[in-house]
Protein backbone atom coordinates (compact mmCIF):
# COMPACT_ATOMS: atom_id res chain seq x y z
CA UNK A 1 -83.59 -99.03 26.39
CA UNK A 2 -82.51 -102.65 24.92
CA UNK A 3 -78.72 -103.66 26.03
CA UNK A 4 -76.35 -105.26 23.33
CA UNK A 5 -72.68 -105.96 23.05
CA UNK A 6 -72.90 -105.81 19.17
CA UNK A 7 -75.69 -103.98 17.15
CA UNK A 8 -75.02 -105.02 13.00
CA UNK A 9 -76.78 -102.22 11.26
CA UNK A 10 -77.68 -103.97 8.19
CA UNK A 11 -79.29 -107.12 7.37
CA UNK A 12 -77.30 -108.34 3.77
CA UNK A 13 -74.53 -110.60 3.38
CA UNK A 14 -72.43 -108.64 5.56
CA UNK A 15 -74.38 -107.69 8.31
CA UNK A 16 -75.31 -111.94 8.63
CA UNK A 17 -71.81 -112.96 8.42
CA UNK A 18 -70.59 -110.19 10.94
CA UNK A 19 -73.45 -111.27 13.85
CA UNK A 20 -72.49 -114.98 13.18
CA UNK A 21 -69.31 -114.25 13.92
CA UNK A 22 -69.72 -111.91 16.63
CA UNK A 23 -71.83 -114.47 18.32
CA UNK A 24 -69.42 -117.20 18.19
CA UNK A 25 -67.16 -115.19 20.57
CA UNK A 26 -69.94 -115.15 23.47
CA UNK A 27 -71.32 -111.84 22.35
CA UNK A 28 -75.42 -111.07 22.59
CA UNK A 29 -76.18 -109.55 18.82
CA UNK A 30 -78.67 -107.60 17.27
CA UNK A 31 -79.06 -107.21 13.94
CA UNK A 32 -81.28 -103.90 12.57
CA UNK A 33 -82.25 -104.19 8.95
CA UNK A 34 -84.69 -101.74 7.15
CA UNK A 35 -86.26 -103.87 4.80
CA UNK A 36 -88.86 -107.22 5.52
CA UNK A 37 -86.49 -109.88 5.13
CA UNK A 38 -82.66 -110.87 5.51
CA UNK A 39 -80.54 -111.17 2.88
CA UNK A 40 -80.35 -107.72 1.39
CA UNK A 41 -79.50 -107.33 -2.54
CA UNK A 42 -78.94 -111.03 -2.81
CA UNK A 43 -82.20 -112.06 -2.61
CA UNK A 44 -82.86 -110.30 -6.11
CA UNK A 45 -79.58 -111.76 -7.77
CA UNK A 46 -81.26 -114.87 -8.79
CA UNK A 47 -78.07 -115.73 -10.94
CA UNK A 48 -75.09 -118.14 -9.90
CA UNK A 49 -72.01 -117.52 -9.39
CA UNK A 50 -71.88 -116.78 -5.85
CA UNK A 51 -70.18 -118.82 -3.15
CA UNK A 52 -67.43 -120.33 -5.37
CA UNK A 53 -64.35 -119.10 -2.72
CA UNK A 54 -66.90 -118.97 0.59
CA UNK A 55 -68.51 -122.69 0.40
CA UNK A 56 -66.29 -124.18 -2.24
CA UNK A 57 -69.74 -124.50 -4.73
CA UNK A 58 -71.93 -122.40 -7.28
CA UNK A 59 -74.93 -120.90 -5.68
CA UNK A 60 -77.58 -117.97 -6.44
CA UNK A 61 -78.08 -115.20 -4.50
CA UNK A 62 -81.25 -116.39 -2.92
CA UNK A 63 -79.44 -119.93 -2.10
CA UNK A 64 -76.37 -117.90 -0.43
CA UNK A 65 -78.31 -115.52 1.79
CA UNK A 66 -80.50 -118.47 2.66
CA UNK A 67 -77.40 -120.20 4.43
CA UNK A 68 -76.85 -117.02 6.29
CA UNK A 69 -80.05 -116.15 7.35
CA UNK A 70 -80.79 -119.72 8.50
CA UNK A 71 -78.09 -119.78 10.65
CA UNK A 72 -79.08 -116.20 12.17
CA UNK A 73 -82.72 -117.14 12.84
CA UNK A 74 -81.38 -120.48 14.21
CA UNK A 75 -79.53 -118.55 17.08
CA UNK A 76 -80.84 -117.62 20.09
CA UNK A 77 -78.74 -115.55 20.83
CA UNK A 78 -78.95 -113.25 17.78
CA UNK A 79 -82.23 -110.78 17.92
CA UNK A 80 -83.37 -109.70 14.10
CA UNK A 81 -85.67 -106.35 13.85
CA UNK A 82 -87.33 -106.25 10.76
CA UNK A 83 -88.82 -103.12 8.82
CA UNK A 84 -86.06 -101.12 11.36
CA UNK A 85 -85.13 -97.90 9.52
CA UNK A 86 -82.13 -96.27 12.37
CA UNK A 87 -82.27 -92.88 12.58
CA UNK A 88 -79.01 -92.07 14.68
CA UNK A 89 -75.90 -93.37 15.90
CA UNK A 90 -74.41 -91.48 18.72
CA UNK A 91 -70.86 -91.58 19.58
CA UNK A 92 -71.45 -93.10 22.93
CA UNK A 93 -72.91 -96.33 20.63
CA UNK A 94 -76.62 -95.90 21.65
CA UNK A 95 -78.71 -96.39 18.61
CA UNK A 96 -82.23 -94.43 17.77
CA UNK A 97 -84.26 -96.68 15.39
CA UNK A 98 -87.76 -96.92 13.88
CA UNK A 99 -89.89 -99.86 13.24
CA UNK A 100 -94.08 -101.00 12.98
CA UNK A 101 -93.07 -103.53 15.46
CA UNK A 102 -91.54 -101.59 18.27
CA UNK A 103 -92.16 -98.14 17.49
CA UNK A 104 -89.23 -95.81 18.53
CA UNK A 105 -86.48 -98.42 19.59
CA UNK A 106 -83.24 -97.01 21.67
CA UNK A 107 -80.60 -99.45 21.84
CA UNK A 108 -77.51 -99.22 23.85
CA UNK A 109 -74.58 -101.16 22.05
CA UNK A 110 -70.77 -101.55 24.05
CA UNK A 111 -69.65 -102.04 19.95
CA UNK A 112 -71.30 -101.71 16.46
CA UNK A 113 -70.80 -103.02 13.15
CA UNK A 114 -71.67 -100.55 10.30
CA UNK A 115 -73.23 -102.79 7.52
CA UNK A 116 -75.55 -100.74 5.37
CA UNK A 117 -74.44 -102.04 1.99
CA UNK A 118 -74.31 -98.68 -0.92
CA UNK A 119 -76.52 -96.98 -3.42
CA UNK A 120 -76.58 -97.02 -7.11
CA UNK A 121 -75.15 -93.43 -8.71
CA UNK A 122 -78.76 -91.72 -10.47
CA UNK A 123 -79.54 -90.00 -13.52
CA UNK A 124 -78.97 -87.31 -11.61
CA UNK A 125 -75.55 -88.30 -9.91
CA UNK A 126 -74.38 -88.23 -13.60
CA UNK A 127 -75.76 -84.65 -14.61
CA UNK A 128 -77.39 -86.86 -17.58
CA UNK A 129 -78.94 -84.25 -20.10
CA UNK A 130 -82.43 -84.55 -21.96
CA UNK A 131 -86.01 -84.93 -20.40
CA UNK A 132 -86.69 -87.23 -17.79
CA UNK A 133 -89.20 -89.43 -19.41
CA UNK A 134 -90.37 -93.15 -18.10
CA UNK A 135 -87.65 -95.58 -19.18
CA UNK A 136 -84.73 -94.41 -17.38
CA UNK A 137 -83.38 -96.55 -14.33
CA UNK A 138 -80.62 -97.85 -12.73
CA UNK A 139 -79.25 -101.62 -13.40
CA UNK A 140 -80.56 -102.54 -9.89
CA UNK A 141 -83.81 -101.19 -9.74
CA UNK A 142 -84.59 -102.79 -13.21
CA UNK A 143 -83.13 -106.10 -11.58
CA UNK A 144 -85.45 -105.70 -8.93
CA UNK A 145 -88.59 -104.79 -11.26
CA UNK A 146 -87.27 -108.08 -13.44
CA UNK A 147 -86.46 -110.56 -10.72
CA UNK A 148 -88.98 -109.66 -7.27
CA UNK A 149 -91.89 -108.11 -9.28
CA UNK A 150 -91.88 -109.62 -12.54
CA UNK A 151 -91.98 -106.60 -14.40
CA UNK A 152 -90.20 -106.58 -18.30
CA UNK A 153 -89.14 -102.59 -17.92
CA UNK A 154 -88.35 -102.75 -21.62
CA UNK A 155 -87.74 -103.79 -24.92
CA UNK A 156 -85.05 -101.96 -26.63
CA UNK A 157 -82.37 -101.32 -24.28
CA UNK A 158 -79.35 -99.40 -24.04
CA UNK A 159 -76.90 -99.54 -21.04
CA UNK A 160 -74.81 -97.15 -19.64
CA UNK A 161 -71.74 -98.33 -17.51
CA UNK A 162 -69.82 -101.45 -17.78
CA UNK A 163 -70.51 -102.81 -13.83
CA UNK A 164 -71.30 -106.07 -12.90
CA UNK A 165 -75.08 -105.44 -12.67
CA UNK A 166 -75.27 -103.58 -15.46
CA UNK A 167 -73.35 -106.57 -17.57
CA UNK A 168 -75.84 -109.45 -15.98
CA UNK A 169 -79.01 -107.23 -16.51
CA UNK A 170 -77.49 -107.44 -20.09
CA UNK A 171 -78.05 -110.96 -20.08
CA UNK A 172 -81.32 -110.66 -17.95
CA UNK A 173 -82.79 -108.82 -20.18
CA UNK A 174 -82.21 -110.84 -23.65
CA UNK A 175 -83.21 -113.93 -21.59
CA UNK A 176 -86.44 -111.97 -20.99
CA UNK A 177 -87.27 -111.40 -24.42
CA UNK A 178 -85.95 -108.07 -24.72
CA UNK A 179 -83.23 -106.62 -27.25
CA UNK A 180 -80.06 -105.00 -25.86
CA UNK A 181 -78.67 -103.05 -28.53
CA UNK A 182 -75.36 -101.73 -26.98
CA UNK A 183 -73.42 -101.57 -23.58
CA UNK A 184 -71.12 -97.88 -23.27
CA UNK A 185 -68.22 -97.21 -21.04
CA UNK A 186 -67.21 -94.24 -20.62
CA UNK A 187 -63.62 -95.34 -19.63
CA UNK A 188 -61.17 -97.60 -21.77
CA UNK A 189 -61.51 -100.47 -19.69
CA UNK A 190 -64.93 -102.51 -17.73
CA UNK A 191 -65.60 -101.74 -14.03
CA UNK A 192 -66.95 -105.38 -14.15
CA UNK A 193 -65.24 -109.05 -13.75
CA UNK A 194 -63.87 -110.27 -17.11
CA UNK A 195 -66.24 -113.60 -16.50
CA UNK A 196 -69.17 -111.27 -16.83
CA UNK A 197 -68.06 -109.26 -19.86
CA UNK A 198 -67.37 -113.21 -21.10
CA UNK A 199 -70.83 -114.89 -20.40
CA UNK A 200 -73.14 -112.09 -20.31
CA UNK A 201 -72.27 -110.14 -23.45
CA UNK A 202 -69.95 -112.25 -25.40
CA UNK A 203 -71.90 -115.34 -25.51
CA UNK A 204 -74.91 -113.11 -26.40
CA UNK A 205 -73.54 -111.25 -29.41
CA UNK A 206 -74.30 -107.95 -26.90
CA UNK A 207 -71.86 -104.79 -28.10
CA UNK A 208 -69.63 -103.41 -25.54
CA UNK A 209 -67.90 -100.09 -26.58
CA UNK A 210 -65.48 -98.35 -24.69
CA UNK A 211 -64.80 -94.66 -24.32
CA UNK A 212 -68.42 -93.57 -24.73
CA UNK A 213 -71.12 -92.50 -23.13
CA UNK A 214 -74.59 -91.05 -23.33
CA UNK A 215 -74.74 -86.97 -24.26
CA UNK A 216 -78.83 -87.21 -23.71
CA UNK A 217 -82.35 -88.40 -23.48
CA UNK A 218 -84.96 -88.08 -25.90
CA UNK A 219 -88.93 -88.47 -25.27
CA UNK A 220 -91.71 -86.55 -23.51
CA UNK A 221 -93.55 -89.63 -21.59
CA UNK A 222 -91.57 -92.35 -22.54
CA UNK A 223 -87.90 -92.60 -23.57
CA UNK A 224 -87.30 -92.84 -27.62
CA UNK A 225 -83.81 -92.70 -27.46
CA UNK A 226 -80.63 -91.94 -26.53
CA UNK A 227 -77.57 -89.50 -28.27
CA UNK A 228 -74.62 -91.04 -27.70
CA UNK A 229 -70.82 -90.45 -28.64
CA UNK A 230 -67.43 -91.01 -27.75
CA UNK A 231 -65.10 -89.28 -25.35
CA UNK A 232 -61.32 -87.75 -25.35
CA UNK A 233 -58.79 -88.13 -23.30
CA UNK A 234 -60.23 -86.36 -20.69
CA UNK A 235 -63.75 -87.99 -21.01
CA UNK A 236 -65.10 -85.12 -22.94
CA UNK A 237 -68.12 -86.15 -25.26
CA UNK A 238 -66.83 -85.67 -28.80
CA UNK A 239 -69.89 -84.13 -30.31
CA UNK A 240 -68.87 -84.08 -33.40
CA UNK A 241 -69.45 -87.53 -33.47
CA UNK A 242 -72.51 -87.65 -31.93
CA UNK A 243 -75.14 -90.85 -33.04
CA UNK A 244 -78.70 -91.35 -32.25
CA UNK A 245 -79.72 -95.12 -30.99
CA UNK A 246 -83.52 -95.36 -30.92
CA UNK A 247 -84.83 -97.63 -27.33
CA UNK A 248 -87.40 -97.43 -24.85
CA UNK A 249 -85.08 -97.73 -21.84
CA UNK A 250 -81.94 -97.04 -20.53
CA UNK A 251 -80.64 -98.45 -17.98
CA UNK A 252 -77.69 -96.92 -15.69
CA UNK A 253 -74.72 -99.00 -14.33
CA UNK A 254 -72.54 -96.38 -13.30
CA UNK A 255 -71.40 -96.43 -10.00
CA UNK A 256 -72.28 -97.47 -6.33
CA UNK A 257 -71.22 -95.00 -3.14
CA UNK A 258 -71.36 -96.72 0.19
CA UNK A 259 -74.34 -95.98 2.57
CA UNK A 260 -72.26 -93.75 5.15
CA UNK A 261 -74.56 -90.76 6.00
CA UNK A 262 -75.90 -92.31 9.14
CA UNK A 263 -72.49 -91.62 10.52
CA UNK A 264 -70.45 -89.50 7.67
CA UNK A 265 -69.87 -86.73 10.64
CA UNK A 266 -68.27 -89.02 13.26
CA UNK A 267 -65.72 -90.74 11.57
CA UNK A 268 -62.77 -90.17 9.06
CA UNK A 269 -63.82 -91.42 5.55
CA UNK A 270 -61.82 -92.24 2.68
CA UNK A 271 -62.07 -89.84 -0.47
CA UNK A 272 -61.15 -93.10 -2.77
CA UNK A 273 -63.84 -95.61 -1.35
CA UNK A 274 -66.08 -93.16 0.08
CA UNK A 275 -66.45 -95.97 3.04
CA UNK A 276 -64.41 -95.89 6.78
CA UNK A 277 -60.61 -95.81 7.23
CA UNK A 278 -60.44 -99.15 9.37
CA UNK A 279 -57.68 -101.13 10.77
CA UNK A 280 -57.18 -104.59 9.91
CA UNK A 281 -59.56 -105.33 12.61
CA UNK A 282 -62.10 -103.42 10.25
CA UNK A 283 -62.38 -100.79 13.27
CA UNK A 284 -62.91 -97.21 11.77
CA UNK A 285 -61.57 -94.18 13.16
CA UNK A 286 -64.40 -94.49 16.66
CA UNK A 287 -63.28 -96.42 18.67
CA UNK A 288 -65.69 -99.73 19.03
CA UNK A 289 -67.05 -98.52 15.44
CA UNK A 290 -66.68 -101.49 12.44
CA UNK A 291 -67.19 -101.53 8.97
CA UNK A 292 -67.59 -103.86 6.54
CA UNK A 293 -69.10 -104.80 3.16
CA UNK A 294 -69.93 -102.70 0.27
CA UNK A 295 -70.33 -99.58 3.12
CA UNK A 296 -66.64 -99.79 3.49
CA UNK A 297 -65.40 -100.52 -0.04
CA UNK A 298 -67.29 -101.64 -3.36
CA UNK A 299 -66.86 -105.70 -3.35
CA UNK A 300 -66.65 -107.31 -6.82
CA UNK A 301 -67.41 -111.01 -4.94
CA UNK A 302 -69.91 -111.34 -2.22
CA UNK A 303 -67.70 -114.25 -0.86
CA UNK A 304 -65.02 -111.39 0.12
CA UNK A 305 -67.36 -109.79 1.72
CA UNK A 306 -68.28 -112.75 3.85
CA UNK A 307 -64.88 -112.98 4.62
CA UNK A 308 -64.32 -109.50 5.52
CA UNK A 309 -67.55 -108.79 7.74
CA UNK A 310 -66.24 -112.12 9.93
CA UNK A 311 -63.53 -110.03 10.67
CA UNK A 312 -65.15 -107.29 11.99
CA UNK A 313 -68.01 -109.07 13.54
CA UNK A 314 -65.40 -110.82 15.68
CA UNK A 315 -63.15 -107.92 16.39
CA UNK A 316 -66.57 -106.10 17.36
CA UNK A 317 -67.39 -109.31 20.00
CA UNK A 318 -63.48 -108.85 21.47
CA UNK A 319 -64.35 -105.12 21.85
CA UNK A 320 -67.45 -105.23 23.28
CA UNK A 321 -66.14 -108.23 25.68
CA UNK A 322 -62.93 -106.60 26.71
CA UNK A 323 -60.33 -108.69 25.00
CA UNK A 324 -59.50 -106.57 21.72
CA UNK A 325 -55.50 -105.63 22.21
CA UNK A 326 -54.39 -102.16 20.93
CA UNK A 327 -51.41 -101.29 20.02
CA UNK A 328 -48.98 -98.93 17.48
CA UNK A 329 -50.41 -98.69 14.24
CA UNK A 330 -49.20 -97.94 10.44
CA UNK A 331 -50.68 -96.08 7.81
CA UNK A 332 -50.92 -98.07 4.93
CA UNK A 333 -50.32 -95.70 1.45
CA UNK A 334 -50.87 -96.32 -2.37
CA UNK A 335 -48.95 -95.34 -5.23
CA UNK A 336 -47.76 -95.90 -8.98
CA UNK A 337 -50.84 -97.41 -10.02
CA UNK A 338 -52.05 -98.56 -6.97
CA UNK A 339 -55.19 -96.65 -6.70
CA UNK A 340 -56.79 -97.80 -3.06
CA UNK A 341 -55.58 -99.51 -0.09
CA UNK A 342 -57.45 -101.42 2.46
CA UNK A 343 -56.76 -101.73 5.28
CA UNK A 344 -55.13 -98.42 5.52
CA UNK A 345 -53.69 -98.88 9.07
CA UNK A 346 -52.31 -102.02 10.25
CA UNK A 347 -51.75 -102.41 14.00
CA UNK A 348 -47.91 -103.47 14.87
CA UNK A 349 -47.69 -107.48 16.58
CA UNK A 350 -47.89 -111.03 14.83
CA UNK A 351 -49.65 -112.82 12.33
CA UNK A 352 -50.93 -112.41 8.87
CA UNK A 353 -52.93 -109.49 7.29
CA UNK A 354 -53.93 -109.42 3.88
CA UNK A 355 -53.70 -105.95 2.60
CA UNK A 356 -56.46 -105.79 -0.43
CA UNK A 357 -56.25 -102.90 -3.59
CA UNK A 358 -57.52 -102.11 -6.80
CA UNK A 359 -55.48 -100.81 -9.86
CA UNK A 360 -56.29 -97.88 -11.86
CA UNK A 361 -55.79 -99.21 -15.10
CA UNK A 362 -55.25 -102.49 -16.87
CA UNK A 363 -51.76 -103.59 -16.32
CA UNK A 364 -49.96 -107.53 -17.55
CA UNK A 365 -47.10 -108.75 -16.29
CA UNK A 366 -46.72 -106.39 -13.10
CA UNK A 367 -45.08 -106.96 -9.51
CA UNK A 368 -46.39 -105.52 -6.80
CA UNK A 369 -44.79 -104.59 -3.86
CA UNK A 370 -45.08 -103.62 -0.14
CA UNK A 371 -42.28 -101.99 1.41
CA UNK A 372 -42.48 -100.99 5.10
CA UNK A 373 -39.95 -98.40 7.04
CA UNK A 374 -38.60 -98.05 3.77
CA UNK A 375 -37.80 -101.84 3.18
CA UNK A 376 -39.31 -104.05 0.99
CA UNK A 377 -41.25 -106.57 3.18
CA UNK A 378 -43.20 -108.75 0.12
CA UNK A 379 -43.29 -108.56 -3.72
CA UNK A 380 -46.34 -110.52 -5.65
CA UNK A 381 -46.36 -111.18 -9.82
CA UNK A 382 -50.00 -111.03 -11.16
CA UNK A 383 -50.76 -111.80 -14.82
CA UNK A 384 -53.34 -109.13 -14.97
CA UNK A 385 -54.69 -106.77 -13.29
CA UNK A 386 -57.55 -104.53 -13.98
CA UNK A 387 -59.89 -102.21 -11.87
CA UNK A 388 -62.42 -104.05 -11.88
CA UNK A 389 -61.06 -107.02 -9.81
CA UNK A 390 -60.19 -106.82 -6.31
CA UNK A 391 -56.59 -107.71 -6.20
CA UNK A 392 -54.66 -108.90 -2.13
CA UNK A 393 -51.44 -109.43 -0.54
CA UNK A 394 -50.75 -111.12 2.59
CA UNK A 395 -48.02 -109.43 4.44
CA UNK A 396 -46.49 -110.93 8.07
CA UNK A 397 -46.79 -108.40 10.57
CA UNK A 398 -43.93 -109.26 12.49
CA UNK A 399 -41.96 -108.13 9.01
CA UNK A 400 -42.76 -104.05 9.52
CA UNK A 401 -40.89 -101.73 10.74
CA UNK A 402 -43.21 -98.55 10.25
CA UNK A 403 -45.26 -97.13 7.56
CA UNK A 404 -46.60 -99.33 4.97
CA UNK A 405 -46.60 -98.24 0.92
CA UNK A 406 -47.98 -100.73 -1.79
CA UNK A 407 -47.60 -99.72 -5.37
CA UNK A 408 -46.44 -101.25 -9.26
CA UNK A 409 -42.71 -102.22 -9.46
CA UNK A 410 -41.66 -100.23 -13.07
CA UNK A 411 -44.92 -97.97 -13.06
């Protein structure tokens, strides 16, 4: 049995940001990752664009898990298992884990940090009709065919699902050679950042139309095409207008769900995010159990998830040594247009807390607010806001009085 005071399950960007901060509050820190190398999904995001907010310059996603993972191999005090697949997480915070290296590993943590990243939504998450011929994958596995293996997957390419990998393996692709003949939604608006809609359809003549989607798959061994047509109101496919858009590959952008089996039966999950209901701290519902990353909510910037895993690799390190103070907390609810919340408690004492949300549709001109025992504790105008952007508001905790709501002034 190995002894830690923080175990980071997960080895991406927040699982390296968490142990760094963990271990500058005095705590020893293991970090568990499943695959052969650090850095998780940034190591096959070879394009900029990351690090703008975190280190104040544009960086790939190689370049920005390198700074991480430098730092985490350069302390002594952080232990990195490689190949380590865990297998269980008890309540009591001892770990059961699997690797070539040390065969069956049991590790007793005093605190853990849950940093497993999420999954891309399948063919089959989507009931997707047709055959199931070669040609059919999701943005990231094509990304990783593209960018780690230097496979071309295709050369007439349809994608399904506006997301932000599904919008830069747009571009990927026609830089590659290959012809992208149309990007669907299936909802009026992009699940992706308007900069990617900008530079990596606009700029190359790539269609984007909304409200459709794909009704099924056509070919035996290899895909021929795809039926397509648009959707109603309540995102029935309008078969009536159904079209036919020959391609060899189709590639699926439609979703990611946060990596939460290893511990879905021990602690209360959100039916919005699908990740932990945490406290500012980022401690979920077990107590000396974090979360952060894309396993607690889907991140549209890895710099805010930098940000956020600091937090609970710290508050992990206070927990584990003692120091964390507990006190009354306040649920934290959305409405009127306000889809999620997070953090959805807030503990009661002083200092700052930035409360972060997403919108469920595209709104200009709005005011949000944050009312708390019934008061209204801090309004913010926005421009824009659309789903697809992580929206905050920082809120002084020595302002509430109870509850916390968040929602659209006018909505």
């Amino acid at each position: 049995m190995k002894n830690f005071d923080v175990v980071v399950i997960g080895g991406g960007p927040a699982g390296l940001a968490a142990a760094l901060s963990a271990r500058k509050k005095g705590a020893s820190v293991a970090v568990l990752e499943r695959d052969d190398k650090l850095g998780g999904i940034l190591n096959q995001c070879i394009h900029s664009g990351f690090g703008l907010h975190y280190f104040g310059e544009e960086l790939t996603g190689p370049e920005y898990a390198k700074r991480f993972r430098d730092a985490v191999l350069q302390d002594s005090g952080i232990s990195v298992f490689l190949e380590t697949m865990v297998l269980s997480l008890s309540k009591d915070k001892i770990i059961c884990a699997l690797s070539p290296a040390e065969g069956l590993l049991e590790i007793q943590a005093k605190a853990v940090v849950l940093a497993m990243g999420c999954r891309e939504r399948s063919a089959g998450a989507i009931a997707l009709a047709g055959e199931r011929p070669a040609g059919i994958y999701t943005a990231g596995a094509a990304q990783r065919l593209c960018n780690i293996d230097g496979c071309l997957v295709g050369k007439e390419v349809v994608i399904l699902g506006s997301g932000d990998i599904g919008l830069i393996m747009a571009r990927r692709m026609t830089s590659e050679g290959a012809k992208v003949k149309l990007v669907m939604e299936i909802m009026p608006f992009s699940s992706g950042l308007k900069r990617n809609i900008v530079q990596c359809l606009n700029d190359f003549d790539i269609p984007l139309r909304y409200s459709t989607t794909v009704t099924r798959a056509e070919g035996k061994d290899r895909l021929t095409g795809v039926y397509i047509a648009p959707v109603d109101e309540k995102l029935a496919p309008i078969l009536e207008k159904e079209e036919f858009i020959p391609c060899d590959t189709l590639l699926l952008s439609v979703g990611l769900i946060p990596e939460n089996d290893l511990v879905s039966d021990m602690i209360e999950l959100s039916p919005i995010t699908k990740g932990a209901v945490v406290d500012e701290r980022r401690e979920t519902s077990l107590e000396g159990v974090f979360s952060a990353g894309n396993v607690l909510h889907v991140h549209d910037l890895v710099d805010n998830v930098s940000e956020e895993a600091a937090i609970a690799g710290e508050s992990a390190a206070l927990y584990a040594l003692g120091k964390l103070p507990r006190g009354e907390k306040y649920a934290v609810t959305p409405s009127r247009g306000v889809r999620y919340a997070l953090p959805q408690r807030i503990q009661a004492g002083e200092g700052k807390v930035r409360v972060y949300f997403r919108v469920d549709q595209v709104y200009r001109g709005k005011t949000v607010a944050v009312a708390s025992g019934g008061e209204i504790v801090k309004r913010k105008k926005t421009a824009v806001m659309a789903p697809g952007e992580m929206q905050y508001i920082e809120i002084d905790k020595t302002a509430l009085t109870g509850d916390v709501s968040i929602y659209l002034e006018e909505v």
